[in-house]
N, C-alpha and C. Protein backbone atom coordinates (compact mmCIF):
# COMPACT_ATOMS: atom_id res chain seq x y z
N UNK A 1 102.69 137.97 102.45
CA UNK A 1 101.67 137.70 101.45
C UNK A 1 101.61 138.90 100.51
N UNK A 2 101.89 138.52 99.25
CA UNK A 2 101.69 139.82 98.29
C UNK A 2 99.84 140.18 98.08
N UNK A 3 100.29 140.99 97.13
CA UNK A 3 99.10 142.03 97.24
C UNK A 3 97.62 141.02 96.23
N UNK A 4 98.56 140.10 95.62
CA UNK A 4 97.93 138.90 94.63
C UNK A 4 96.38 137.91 95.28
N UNK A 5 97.28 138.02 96.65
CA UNK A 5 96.11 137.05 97.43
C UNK A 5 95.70 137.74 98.60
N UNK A 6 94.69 138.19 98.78
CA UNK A 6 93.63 138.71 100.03
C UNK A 6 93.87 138.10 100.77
N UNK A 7 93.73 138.69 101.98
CA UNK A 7 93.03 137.97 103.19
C UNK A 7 92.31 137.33 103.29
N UNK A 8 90.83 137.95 102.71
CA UNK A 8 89.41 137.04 102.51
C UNK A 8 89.58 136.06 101.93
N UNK A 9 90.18 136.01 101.01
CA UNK A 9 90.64 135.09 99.81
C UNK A 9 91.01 133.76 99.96
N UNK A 10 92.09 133.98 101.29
CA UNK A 10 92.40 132.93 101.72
C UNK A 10 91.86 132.11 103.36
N UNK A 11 91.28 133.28 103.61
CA UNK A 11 90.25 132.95 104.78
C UNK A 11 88.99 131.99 104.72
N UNK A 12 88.54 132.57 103.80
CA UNK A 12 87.08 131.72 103.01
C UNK A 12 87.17 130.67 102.32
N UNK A 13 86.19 129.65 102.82
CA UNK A 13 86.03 128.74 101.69
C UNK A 13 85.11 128.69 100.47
N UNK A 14 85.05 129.60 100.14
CA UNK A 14 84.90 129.84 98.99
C UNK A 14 85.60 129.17 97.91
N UNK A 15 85.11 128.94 96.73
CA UNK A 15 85.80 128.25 95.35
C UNK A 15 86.89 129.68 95.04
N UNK A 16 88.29 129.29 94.62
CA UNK A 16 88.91 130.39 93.90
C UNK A 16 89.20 129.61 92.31
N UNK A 17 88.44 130.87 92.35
CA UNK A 17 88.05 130.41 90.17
C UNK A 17 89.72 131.05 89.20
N UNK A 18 89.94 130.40 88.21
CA UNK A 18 91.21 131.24 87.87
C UNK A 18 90.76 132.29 86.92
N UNK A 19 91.85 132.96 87.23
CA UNK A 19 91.52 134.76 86.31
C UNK A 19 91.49 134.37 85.14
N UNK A 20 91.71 133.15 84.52
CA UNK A 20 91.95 133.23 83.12
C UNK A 20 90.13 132.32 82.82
N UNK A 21 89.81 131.90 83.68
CA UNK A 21 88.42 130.81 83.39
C UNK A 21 87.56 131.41 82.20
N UNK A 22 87.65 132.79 82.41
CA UNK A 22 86.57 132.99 81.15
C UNK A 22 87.16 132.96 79.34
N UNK A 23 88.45 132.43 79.23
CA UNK A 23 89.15 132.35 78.57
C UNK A 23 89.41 131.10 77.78
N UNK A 24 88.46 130.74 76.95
CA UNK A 24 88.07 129.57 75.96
C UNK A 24 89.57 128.64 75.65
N UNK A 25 90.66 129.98 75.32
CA UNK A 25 92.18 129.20 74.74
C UNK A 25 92.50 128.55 76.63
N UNK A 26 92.21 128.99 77.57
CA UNK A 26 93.02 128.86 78.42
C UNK A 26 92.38 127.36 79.38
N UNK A 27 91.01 127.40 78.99
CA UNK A 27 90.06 125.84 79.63
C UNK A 27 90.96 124.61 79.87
N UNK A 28 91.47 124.13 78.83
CA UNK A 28 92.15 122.90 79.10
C UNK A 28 93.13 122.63 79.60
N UNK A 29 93.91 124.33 79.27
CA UNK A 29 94.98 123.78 80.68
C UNK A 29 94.75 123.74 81.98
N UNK A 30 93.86 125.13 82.48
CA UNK A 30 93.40 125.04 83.32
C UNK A 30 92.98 122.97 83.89
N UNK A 31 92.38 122.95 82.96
CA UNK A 31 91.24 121.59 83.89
C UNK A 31 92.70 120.49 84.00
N UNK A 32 94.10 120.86 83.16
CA UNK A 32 95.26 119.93 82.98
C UNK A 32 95.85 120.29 84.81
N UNK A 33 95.42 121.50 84.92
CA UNK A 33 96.62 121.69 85.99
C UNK A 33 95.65 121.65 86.96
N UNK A 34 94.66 121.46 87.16
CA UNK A 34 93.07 121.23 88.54
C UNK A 34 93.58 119.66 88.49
N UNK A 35 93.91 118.95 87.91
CA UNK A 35 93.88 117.36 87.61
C UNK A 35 95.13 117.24 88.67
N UNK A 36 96.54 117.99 88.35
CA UNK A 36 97.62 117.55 89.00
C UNK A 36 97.28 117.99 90.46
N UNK A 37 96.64 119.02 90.71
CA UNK A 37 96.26 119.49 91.95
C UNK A 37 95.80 118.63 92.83
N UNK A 38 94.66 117.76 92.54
CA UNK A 38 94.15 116.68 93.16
C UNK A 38 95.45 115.49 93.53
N UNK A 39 96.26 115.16 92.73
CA UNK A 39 97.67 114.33 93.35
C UNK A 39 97.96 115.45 94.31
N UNK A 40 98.69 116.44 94.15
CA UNK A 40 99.21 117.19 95.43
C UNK A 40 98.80 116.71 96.53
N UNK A 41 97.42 116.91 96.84
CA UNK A 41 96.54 116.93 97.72
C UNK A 41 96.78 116.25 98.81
N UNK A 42 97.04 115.10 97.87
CA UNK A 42 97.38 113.64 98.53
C UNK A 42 98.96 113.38 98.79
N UNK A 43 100.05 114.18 98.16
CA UNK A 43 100.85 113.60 98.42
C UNK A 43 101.58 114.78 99.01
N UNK A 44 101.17 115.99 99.32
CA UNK A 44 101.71 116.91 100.14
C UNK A 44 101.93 116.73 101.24
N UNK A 45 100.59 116.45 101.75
CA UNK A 45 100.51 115.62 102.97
C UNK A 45 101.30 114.05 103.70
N UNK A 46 101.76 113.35 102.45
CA UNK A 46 102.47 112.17 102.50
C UNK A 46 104.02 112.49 102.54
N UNK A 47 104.56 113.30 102.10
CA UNK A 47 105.75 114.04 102.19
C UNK A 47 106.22 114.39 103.55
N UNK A 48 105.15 115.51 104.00
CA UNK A 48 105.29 116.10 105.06
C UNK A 48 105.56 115.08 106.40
N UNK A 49 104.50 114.01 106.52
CA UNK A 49 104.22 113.02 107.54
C UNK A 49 105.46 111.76 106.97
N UNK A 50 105.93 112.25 106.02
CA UNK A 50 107.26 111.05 106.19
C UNK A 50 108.66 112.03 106.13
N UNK A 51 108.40 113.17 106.52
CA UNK A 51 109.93 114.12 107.31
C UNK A 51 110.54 114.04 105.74
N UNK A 52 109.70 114.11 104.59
CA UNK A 52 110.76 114.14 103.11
C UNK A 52 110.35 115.53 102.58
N UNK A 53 111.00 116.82 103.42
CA UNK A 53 110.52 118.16 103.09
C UNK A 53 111.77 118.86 102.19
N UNK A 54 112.68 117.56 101.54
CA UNK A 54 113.25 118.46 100.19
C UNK A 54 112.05 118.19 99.05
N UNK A 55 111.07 116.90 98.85
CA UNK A 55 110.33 117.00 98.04
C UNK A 55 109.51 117.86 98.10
N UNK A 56 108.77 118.11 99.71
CA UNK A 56 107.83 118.85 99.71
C UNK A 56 108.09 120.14 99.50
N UNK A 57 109.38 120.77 99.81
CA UNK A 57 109.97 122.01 99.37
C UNK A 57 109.76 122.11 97.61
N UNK A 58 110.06 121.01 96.94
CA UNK A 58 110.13 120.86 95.49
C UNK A 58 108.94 120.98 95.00
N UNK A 59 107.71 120.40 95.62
CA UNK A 59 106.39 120.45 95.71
C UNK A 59 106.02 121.26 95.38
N UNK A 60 106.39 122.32 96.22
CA UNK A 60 105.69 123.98 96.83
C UNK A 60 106.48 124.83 95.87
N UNK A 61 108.01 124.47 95.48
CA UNK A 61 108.53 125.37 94.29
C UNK A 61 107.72 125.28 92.78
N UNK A 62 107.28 123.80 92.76
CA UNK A 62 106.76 123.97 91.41
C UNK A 62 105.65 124.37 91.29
N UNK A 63 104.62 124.73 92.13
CA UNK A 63 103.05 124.96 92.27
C UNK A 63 103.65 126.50 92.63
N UNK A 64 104.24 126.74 93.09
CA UNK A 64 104.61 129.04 93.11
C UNK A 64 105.11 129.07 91.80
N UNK A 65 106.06 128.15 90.74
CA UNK A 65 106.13 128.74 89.63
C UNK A 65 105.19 128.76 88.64
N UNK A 66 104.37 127.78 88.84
CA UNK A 66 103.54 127.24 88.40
C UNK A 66 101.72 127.97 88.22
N UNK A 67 101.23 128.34 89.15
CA UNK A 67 100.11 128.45 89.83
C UNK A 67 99.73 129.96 89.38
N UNK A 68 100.24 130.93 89.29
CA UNK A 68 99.92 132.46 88.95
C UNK A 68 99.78 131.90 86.97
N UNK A 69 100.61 131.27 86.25
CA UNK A 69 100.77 131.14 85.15
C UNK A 69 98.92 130.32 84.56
N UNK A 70 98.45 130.12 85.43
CA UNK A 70 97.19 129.42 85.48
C UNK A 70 96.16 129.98 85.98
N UNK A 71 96.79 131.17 86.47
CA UNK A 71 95.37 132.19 86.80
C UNK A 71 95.27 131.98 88.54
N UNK A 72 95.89 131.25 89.02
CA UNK A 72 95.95 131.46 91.14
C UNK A 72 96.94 131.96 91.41
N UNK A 73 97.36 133.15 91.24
CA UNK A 73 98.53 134.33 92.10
C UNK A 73 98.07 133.39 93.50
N UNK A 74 97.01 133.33 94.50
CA UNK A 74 97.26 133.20 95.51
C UNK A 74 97.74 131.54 96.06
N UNK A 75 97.79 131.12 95.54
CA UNK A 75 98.26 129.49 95.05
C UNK A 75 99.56 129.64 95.13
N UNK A 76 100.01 130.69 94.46
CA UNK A 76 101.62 131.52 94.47
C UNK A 76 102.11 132.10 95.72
N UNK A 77 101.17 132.58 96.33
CA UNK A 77 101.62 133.29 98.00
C UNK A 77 101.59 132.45 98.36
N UNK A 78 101.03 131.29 98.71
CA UNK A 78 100.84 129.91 99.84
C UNK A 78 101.93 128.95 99.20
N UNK A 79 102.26 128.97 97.87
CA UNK A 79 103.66 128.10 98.11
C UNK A 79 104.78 128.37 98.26
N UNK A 80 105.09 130.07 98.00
CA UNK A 80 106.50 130.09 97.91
C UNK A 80 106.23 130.07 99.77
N UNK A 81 105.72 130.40 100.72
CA UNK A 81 105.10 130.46 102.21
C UNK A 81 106.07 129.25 102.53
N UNK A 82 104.94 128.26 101.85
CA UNK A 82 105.64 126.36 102.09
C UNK A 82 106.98 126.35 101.85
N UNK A 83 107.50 126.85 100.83
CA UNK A 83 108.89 126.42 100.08
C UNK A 83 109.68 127.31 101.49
N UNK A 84 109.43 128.66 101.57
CA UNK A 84 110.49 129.18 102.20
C UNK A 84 110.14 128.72 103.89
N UNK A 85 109.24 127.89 104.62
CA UNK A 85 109.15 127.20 105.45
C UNK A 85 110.13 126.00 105.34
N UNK A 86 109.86 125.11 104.25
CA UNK A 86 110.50 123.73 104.16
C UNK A 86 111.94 123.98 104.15
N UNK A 87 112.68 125.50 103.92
CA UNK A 87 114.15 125.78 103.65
C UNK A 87 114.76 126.13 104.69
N UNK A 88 113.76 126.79 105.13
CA UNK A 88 114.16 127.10 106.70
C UNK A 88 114.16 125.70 107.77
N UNK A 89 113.69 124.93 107.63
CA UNK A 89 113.11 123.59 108.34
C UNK A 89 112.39 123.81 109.68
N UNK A 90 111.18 125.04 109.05
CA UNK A 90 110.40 125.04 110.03
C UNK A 90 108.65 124.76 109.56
N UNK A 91 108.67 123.67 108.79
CA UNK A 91 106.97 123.71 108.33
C UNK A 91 106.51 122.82 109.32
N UNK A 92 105.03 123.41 109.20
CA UNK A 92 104.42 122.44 110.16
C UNK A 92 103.11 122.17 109.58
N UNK A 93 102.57 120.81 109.70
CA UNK A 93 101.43 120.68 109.70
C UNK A 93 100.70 121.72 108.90
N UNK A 94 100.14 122.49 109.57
CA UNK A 94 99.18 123.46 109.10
C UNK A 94 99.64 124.25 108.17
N UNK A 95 101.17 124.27 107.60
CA UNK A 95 101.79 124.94 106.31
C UNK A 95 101.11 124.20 105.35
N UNK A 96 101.23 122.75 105.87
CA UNK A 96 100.91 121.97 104.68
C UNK A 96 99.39 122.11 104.01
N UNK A 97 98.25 122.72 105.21
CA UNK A 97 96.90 122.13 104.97
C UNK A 97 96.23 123.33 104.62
N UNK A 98 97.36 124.56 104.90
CA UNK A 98 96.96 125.85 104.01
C UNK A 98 96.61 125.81 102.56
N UNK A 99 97.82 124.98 102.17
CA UNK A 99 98.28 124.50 100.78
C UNK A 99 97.19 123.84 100.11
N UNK A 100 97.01 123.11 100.37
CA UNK A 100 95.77 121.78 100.35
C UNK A 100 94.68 121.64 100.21
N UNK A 101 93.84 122.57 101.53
CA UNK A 101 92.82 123.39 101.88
C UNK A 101 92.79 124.35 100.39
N UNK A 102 94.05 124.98 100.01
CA UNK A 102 93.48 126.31 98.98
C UNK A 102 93.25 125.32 97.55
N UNK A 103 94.23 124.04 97.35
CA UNK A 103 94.15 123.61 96.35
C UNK A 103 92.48 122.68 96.29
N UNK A 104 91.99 122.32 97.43
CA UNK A 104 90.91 121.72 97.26
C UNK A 104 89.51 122.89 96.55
N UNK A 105 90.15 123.93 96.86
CA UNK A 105 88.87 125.28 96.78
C UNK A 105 89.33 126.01 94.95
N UNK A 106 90.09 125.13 94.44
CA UNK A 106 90.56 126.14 93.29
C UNK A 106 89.39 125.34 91.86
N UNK A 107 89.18 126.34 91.20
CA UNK A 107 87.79 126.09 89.76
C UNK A 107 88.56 126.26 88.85
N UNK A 108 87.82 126.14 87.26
CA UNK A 108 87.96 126.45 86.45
C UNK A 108 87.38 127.87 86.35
């Protein structure tokens, strides 16, 4: 885990707000990329439970390239986590609900 995402950070359920939220130009993408988050949610989990972990690997690559560019660095530690789990072919379950779990807790 880089230095991007805490411990606490990812311990707590707490809301993680993005670094950019107070940032008027940056609102709508933000609320563009909270929108795709909610599909993840649902289909991370549908991936995983149907053994299709090149998507879910693909999943987790595009939300680590993705996710710091939107203000969640730690969105970024928990997928490249997933991705380099799904490559190895050792994810389990609870890789997935790390993921999931953080995307359900992420704000504007």
């Amino acid at each position: 885990m880089s230095e991007t995402a805490s411990v606490s950070e990812l311990a707590t359920p707490q809301p993680v707000r993005s670094q950019f939220a107070d940032d008027d130009d940056f609102r709508e993408l933000i609320e563009l990329f909270l929108s795709s988050a909610t599909e993840r949610i649902v289909e991370m989990p549908r991936m995983f439970a149907e053994n299709d972990l090149a998507a879910l690997r693909v999943a987790a690559h595009q939300l680590k390239g993705s996710a710091g560019g939107y203000g969640f660095p730690g969105l970024t530690d928990l997928a490249a986590e997933l991705e380099a789990r799904c490559i190895d072919g050792v994810t389990t379950e609870a890789d997935v609900t790390r993921v999931t779990d953080y995307l359900r807790r992420l704000t504007a």
